[in-house]
N, C-alpha and C. Protein backbone atom coordinates (compact mmCIF):
# COMPACT_ATOMS: atom_id res chain seq x y z
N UNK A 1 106.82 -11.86 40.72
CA UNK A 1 107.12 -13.25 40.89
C UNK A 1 107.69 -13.81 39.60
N UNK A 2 108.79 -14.37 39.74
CA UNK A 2 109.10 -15.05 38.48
C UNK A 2 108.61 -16.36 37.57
N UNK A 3 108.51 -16.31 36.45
CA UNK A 3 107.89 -17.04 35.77
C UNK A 3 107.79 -18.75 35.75
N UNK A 4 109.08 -18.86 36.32
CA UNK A 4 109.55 -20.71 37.09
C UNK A 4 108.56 -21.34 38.15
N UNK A 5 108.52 -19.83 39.02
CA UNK A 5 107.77 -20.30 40.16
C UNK A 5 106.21 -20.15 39.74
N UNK A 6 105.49 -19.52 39.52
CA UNK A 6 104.32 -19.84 39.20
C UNK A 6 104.17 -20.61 38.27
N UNK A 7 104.99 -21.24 37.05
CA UNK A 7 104.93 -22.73 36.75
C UNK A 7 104.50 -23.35 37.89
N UNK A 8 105.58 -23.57 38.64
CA UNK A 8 106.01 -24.81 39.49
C UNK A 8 104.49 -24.64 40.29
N UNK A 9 103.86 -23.62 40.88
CA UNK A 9 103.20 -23.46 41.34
C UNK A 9 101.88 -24.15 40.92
N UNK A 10 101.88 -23.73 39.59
CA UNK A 10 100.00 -24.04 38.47
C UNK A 10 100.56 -26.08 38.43
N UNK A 11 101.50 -26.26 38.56
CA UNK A 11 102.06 -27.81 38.06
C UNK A 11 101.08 -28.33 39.02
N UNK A 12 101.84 -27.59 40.28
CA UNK A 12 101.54 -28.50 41.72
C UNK A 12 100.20 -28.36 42.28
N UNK A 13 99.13 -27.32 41.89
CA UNK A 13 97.95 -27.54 41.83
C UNK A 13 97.50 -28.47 41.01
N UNK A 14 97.84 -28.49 39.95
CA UNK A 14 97.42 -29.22 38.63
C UNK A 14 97.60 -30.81 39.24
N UNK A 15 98.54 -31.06 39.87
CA UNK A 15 98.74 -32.40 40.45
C UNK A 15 97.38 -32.79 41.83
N UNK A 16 97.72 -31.92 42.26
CA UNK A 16 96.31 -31.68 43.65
C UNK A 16 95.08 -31.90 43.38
N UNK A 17 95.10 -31.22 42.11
CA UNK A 17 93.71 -31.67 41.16
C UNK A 17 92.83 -32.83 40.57
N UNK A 18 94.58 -33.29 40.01
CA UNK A 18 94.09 -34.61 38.91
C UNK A 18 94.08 -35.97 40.72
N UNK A 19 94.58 -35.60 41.58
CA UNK A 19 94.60 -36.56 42.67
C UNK A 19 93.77 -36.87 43.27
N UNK A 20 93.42 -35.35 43.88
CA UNK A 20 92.06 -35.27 44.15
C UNK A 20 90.52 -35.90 43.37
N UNK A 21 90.32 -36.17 42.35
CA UNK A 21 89.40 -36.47 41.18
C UNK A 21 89.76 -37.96 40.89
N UNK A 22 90.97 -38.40 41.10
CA UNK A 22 91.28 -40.04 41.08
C UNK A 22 90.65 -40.47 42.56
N UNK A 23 91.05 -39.76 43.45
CA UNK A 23 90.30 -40.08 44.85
C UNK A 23 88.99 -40.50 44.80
N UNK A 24 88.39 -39.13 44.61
CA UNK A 24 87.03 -39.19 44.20
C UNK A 24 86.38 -40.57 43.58
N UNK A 25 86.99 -40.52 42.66
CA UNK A 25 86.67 -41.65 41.95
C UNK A 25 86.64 -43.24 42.29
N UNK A 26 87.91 -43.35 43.01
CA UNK A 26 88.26 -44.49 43.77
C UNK A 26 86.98 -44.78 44.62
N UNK A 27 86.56 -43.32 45.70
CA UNK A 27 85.74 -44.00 46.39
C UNK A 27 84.17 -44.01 46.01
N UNK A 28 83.75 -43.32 44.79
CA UNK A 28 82.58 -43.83 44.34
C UNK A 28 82.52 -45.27 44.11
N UNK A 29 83.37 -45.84 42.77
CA UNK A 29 83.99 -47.10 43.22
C UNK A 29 83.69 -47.84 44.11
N UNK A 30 84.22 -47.67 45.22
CA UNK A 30 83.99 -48.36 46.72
C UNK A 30 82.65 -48.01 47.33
N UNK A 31 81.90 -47.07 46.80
CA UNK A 31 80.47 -46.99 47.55
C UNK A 31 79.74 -47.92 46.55
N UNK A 32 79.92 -47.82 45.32
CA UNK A 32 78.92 -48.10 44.62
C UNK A 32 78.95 -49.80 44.60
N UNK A 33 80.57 -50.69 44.87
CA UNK A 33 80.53 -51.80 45.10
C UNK A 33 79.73 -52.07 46.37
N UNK A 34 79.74 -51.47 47.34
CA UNK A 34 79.57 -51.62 48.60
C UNK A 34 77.72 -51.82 48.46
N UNK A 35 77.66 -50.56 48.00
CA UNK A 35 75.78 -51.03 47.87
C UNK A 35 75.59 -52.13 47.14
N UNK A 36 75.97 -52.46 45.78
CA UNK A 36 75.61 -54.00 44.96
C UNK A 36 75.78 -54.99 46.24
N UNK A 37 76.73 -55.09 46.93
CA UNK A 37 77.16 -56.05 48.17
C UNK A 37 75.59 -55.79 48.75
N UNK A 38 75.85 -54.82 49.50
CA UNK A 38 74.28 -54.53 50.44
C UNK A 38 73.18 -54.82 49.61
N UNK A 39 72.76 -54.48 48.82
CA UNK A 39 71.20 -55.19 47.82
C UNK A 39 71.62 -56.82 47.56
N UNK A 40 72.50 -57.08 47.44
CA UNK A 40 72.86 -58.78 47.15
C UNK A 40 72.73 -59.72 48.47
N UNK A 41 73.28 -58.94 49.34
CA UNK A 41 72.88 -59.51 50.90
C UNK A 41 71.75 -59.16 51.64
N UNK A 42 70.74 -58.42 51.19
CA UNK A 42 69.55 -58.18 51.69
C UNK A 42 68.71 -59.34 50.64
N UNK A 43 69.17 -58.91 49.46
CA UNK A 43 68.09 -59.94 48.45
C UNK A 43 68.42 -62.09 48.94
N UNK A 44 69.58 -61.70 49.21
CA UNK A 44 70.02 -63.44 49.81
C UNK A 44 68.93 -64.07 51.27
N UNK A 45 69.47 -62.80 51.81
CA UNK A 45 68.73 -62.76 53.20
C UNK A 45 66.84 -63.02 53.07
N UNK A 46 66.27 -62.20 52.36
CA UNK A 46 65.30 -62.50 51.89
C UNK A 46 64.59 -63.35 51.13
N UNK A 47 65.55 -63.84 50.50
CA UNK A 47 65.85 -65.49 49.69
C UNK A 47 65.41 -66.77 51.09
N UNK A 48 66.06 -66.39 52.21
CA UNK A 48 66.70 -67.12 53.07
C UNK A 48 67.23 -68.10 52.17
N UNK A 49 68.89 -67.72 51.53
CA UNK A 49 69.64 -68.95 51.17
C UNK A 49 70.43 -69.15 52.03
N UNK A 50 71.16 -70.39 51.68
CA UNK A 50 72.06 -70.58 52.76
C UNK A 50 72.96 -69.69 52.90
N UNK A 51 73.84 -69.53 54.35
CA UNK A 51 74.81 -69.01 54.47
C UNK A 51 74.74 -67.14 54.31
N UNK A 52 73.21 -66.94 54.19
CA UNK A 52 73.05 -65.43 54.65
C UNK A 52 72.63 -65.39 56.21
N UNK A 53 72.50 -64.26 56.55
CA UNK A 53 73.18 -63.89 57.96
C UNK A 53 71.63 -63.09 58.37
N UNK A 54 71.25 -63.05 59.63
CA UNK A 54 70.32 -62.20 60.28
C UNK A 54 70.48 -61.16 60.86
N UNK A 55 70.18 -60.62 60.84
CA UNK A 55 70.42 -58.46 61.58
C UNK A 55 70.81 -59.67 63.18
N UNK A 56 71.80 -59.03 63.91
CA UNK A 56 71.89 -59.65 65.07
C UNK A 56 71.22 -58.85 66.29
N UNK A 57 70.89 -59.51 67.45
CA UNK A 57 69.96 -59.61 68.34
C UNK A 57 70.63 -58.85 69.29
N UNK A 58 69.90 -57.83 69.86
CA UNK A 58 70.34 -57.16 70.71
C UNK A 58 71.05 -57.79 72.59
N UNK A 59 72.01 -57.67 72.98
CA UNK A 59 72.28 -59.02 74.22
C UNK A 59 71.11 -58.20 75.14
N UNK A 60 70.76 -59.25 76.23
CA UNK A 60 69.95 -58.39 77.36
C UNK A 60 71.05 -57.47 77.91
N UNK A 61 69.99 -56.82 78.86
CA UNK A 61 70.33 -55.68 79.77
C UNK A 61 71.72 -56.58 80.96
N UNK A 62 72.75 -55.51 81.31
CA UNK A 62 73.54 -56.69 81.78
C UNK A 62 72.45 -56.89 83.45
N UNK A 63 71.30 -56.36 83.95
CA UNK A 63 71.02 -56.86 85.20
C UNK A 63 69.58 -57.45 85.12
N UNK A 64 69.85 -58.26 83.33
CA UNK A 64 68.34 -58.88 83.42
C UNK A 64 68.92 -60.75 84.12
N UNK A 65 68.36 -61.34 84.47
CA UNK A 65 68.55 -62.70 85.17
C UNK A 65 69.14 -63.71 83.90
N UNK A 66 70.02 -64.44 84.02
CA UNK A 66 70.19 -65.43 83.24
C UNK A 66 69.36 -66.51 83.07
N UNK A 67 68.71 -66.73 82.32
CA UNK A 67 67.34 -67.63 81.99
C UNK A 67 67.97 -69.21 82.51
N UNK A 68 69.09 -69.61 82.97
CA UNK A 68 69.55 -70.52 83.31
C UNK A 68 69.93 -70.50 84.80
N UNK A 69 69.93 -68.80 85.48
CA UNK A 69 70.39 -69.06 86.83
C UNK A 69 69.80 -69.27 87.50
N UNK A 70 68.13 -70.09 87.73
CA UNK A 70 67.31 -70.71 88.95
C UNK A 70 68.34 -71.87 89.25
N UNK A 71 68.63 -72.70 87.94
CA UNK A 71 68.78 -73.96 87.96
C UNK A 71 70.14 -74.34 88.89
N UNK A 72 70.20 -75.49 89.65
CA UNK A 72 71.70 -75.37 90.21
C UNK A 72 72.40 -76.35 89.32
N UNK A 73 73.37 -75.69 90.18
CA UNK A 73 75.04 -76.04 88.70
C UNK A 73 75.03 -77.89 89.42
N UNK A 74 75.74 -78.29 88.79
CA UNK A 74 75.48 -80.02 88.85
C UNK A 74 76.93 -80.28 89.36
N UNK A 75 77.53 -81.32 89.90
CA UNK A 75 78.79 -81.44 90.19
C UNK A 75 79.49 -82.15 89.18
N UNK A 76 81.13 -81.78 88.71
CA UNK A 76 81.17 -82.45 87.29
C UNK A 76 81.39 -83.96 87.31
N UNK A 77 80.98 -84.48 86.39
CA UNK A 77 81.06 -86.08 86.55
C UNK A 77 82.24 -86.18 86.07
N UNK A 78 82.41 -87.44 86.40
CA UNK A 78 83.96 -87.86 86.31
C UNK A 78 84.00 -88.44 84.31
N UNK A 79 84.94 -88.76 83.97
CA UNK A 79 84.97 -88.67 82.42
C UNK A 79 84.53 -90.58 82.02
N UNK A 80 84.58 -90.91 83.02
CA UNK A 80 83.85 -92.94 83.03
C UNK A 80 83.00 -92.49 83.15
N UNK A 81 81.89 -91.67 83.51
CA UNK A 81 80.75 -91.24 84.01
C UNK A 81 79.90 -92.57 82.70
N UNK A 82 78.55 -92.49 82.99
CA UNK A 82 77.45 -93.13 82.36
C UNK A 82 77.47 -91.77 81.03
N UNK A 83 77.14 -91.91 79.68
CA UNK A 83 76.66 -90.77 78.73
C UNK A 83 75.15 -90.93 79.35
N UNK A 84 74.16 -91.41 79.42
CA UNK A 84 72.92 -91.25 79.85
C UNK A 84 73.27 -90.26 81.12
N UNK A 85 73.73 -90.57 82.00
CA UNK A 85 73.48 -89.68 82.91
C UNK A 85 74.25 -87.91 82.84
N UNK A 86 75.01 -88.18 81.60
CA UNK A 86 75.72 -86.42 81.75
C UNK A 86 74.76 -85.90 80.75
N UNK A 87 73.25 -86.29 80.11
CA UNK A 87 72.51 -85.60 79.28
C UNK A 87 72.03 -84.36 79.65
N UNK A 88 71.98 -83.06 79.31
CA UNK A 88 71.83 -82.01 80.14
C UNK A 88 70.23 -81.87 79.49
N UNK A 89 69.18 -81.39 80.40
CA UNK A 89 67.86 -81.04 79.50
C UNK A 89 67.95 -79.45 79.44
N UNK A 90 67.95 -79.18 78.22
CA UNK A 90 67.71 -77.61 77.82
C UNK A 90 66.40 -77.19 77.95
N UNK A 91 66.28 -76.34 77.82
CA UNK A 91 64.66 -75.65 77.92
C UNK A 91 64.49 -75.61 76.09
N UNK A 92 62.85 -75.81 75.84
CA UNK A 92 62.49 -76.17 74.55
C UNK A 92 62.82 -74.87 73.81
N UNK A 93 63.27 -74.70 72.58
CA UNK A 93 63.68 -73.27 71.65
C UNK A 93 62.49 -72.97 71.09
N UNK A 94 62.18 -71.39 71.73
CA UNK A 94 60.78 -70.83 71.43
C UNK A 94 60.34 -71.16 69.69
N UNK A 95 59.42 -71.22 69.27
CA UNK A 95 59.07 -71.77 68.01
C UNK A 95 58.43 -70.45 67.64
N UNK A 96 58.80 -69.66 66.25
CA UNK A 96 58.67 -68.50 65.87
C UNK A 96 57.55 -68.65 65.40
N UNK A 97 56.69 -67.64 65.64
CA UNK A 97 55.49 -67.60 64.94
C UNK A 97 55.40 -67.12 63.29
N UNK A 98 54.22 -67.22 62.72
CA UNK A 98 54.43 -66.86 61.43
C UNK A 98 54.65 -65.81 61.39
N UNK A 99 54.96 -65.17 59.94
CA UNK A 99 54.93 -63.52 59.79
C UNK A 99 53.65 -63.12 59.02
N UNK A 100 53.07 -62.53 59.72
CA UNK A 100 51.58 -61.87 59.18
C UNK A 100 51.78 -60.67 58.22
N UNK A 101 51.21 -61.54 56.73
CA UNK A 101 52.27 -60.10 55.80
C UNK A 101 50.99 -58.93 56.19
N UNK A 102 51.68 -57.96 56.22
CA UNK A 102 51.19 -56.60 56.23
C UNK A 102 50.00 -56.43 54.77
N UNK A 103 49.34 -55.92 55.07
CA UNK A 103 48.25 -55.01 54.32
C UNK A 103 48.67 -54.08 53.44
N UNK A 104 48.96 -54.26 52.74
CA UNK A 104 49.32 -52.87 51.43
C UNK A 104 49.02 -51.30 51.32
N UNK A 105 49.64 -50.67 51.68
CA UNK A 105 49.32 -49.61 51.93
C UNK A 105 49.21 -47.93 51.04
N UNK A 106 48.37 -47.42 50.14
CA UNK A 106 48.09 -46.86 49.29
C UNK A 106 48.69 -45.45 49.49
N UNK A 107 49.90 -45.22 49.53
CA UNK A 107 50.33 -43.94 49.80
C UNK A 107 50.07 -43.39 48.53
N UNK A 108 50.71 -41.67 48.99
CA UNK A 108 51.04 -40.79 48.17
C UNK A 108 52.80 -41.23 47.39
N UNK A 109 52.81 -40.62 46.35
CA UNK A 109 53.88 -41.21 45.88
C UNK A 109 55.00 -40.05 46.53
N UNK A 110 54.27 -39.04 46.76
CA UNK A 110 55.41 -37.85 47.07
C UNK A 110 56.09 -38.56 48.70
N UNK A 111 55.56 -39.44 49.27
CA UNK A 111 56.15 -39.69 50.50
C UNK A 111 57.13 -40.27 50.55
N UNK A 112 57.79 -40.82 49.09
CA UNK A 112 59.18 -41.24 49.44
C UNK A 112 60.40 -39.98 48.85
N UNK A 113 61.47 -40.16 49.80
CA UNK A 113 62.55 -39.15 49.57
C UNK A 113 63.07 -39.16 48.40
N UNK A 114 63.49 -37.61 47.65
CA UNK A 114 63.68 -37.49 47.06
C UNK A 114 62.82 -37.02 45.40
N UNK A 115 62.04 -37.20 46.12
CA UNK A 115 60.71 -37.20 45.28
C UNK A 115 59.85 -35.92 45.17
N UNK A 116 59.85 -34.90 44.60
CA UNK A 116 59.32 -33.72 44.86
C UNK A 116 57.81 -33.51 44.25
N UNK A 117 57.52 -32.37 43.95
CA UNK A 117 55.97 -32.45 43.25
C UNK A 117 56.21 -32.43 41.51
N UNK A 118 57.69 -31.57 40.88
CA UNK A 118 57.67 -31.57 39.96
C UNK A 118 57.87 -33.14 39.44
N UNK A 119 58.69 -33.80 40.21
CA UNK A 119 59.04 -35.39 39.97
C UNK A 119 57.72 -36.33 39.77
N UNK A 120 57.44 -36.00 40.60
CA UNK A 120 55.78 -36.59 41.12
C UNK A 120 54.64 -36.62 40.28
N UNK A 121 54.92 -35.20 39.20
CA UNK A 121 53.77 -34.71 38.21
C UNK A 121 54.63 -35.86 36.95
N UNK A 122 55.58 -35.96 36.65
CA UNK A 122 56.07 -36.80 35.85
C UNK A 122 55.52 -38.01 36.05
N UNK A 123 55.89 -38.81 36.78
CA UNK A 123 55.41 -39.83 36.66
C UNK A 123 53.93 -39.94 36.92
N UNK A 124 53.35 -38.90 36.89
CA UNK A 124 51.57 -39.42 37.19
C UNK A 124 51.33 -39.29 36.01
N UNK A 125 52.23 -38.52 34.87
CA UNK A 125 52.08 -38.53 33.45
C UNK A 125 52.08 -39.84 32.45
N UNK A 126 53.47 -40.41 33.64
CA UNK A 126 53.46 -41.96 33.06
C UNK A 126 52.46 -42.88 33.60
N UNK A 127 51.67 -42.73 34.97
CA UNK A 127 50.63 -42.88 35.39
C UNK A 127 51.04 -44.10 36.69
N UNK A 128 51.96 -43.26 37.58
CA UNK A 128 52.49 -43.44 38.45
C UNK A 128 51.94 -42.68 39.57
N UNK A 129 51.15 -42.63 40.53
CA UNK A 129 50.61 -41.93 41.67
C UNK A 129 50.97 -42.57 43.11
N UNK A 130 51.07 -43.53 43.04
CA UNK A 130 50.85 -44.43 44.54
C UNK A 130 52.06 -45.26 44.88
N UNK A 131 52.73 -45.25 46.12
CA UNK A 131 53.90 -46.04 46.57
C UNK A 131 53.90 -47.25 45.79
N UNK A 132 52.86 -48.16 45.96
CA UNK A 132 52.63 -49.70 45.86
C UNK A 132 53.16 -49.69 44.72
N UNK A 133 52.49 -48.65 43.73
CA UNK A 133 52.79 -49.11 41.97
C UNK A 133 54.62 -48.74 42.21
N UNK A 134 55.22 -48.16 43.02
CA UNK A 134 56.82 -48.35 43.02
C UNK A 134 57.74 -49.43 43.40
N UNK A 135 56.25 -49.45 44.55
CA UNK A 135 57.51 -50.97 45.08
C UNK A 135 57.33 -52.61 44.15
N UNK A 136 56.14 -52.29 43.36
CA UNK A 136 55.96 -53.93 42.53
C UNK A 136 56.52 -53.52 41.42
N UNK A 137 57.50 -52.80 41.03
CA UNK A 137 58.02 -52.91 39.59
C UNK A 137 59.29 -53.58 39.89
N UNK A 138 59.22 -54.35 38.66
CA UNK A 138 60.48 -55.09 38.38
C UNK A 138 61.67 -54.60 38.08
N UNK A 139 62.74 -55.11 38.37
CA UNK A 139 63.89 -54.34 37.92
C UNK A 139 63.96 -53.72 36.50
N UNK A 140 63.59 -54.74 35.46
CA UNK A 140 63.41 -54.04 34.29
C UNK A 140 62.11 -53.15 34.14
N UNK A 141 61.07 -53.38 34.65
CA UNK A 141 60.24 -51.97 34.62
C UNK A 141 60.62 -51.00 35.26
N UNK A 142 61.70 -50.88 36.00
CA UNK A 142 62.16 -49.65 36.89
C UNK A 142 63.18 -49.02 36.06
N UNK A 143 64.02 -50.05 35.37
CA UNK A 143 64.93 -49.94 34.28
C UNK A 143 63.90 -49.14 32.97
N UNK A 144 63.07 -49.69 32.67
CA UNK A 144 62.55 -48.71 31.52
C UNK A 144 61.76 -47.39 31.88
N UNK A 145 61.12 -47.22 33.07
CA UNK A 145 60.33 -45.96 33.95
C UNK A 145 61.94 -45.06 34.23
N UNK A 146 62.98 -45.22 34.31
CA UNK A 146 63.76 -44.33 34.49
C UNK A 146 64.31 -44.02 33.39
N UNK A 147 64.22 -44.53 32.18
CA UNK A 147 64.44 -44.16 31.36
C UNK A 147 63.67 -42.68 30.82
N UNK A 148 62.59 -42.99 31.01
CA UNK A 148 61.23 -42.26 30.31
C UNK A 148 61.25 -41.08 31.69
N UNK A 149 62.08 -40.84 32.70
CA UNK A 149 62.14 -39.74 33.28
C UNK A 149 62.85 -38.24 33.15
N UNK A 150 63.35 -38.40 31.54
CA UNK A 150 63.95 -37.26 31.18
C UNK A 150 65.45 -36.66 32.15
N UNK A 151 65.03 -35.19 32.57
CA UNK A 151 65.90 -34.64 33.41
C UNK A 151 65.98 -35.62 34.65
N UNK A 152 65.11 -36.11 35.29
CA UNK A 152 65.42 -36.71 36.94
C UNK A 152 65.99 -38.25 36.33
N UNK A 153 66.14 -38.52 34.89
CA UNK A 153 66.62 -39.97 34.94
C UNK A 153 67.59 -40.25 36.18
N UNK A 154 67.87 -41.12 36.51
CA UNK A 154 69.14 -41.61 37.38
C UNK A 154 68.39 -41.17 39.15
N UNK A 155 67.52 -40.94 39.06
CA UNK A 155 67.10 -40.49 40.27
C UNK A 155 66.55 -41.62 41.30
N UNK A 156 65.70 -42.31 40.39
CA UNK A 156 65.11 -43.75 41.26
C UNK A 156 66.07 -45.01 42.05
N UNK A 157 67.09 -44.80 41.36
CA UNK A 157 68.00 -45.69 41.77
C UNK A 157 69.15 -44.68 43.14
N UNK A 158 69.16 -43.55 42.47
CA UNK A 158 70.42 -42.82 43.46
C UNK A 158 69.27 -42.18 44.78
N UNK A 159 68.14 -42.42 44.82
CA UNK A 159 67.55 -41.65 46.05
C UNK A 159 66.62 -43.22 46.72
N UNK A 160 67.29 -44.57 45.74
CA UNK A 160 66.68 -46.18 46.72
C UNK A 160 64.82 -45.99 46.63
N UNK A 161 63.96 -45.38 45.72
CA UNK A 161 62.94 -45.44 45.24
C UNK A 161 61.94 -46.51 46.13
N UNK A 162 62.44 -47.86 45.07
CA UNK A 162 61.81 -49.21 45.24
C UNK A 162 61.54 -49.25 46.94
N UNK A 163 63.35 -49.61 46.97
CA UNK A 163 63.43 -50.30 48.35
C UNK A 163 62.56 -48.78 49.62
N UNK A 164 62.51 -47.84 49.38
CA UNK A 164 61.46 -47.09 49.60
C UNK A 164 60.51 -47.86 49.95
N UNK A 165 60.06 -47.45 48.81
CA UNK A 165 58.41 -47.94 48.59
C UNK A 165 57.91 -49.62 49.16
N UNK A 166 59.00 -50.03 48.78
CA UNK A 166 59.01 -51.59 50.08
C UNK A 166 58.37 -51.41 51.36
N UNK A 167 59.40 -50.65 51.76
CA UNK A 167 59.31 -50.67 53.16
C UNK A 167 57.88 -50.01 53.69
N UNK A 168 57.53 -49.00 52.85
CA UNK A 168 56.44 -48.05 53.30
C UNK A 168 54.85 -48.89 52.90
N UNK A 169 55.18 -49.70 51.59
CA UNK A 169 53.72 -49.95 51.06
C UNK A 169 53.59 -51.55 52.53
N UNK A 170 54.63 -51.87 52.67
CA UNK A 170 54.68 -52.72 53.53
C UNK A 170 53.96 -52.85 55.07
N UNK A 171 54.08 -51.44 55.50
CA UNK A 171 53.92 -50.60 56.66
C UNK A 171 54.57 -50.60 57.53
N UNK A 172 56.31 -50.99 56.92
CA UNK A 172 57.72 -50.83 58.29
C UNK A 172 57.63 -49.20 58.38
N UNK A 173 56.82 -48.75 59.33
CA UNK A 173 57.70 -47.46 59.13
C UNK A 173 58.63 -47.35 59.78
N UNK A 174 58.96 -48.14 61.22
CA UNK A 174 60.22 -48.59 61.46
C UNK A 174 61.18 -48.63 61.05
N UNK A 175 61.76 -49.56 60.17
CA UNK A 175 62.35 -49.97 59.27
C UNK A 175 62.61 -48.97 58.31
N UNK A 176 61.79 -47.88 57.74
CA UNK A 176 61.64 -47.12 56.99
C UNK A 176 62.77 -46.14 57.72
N UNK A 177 62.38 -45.51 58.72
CA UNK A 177 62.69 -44.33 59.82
C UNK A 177 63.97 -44.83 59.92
N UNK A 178 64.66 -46.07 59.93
CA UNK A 178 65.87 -46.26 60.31
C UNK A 178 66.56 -46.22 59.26
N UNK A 179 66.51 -46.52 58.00
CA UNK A 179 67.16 -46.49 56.83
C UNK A 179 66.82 -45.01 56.05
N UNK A 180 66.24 -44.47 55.79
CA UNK A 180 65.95 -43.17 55.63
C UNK A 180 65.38 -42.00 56.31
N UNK A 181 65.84 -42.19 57.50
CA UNK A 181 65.35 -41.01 58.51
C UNK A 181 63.70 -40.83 58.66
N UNK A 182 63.25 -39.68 59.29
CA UNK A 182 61.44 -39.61 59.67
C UNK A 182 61.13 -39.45 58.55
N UNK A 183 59.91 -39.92 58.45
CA UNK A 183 58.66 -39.96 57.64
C UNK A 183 58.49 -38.94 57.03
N UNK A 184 58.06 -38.49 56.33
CA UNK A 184 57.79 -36.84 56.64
C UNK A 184 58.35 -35.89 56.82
N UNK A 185 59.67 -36.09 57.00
CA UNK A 185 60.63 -35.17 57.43
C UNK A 185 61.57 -34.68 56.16
């Protein structure tokens, strides 16, 4: 093979390469904005500030009854009509009950993902054993506990730790199971 062409050849990998790795990059980029978005709109949501949004509601089944179709339809009034008489009565809007916070729940620390036994022996060194003590640390105590994790630094944040331990010391395992797969698994 002549010496032009396997240039041309090593170039045009060499291009495939550096493209490939800008890609890459681009879309860490885009994941890693994407989660700050997602923790900023869960933390809003949980705020309840204004103008955050609720997980939306599943519609009924399409052959459950329309909670309005006993009633009969009215004939339309004419637009002189009386306003007293075109008042429509709605049915009263169910009034939500409180939320009964959950009971705290004393796990093992190995039960959140990502978390192995060698990981696990670390932080019981720092004197870390139990979900709860994961999910009440503050950002800056989570910020300085990952520091002090040596080799697994960067781990609490890239395997969602906290928000873990939220959910579990909480007792969604629901909630848990849907955002990080089974329990246990």
């Amino acid at each position: 093979m002549e010496p032009t062409i396997i240039l041309a050849l090593l170039a045009l990998f060499a291009l495939v390469v550096v493209f490939g790795i800008l890609w890459g990059a681009s879309l860490k980029r885009q994941r890693i904005a994407g989660e700050q978005q997602l923790v900023a709109n869960r933390e809003a949501a949980e705020k309840g500030a204004p103008g955050s949004t609720t997980p939306p509601t599943a519609p009924p089944p399409p052959d459950a009854p329309s909670p309005l179709a006993d009633e009969p339809v009215a004939a339309a009034a004419p637009l002189d009509a009386n306003p007293a008489a075109l008042a429509i009565d709605l049915p009263p809007e169910p009034v939500a009950e409180p939320e009964v916070p959950a009971t705290p729940v004393a796990m093992e620390i190995t039960q959140l993902k990502g978390l192995g036994p060698k990981l696990a022996a670390t932080l019981a060194e720092l004197g870390f054993t139990r979900v709860d003590q994961i999910a009440a640390l503050t950002p800056t105590e989570a910020e300085n506990l990952d520091a002090r994790l040596g080799a697994f630094k960067g781990r609490m944040a890239r395997d969602r730790w906290i928000e873990q331990a939220k959910l579990l010391s909480a007792g969604d395992t629901a909630g848990y199971e849907a955002a990080f797969g089974k329990l246990g698994g």
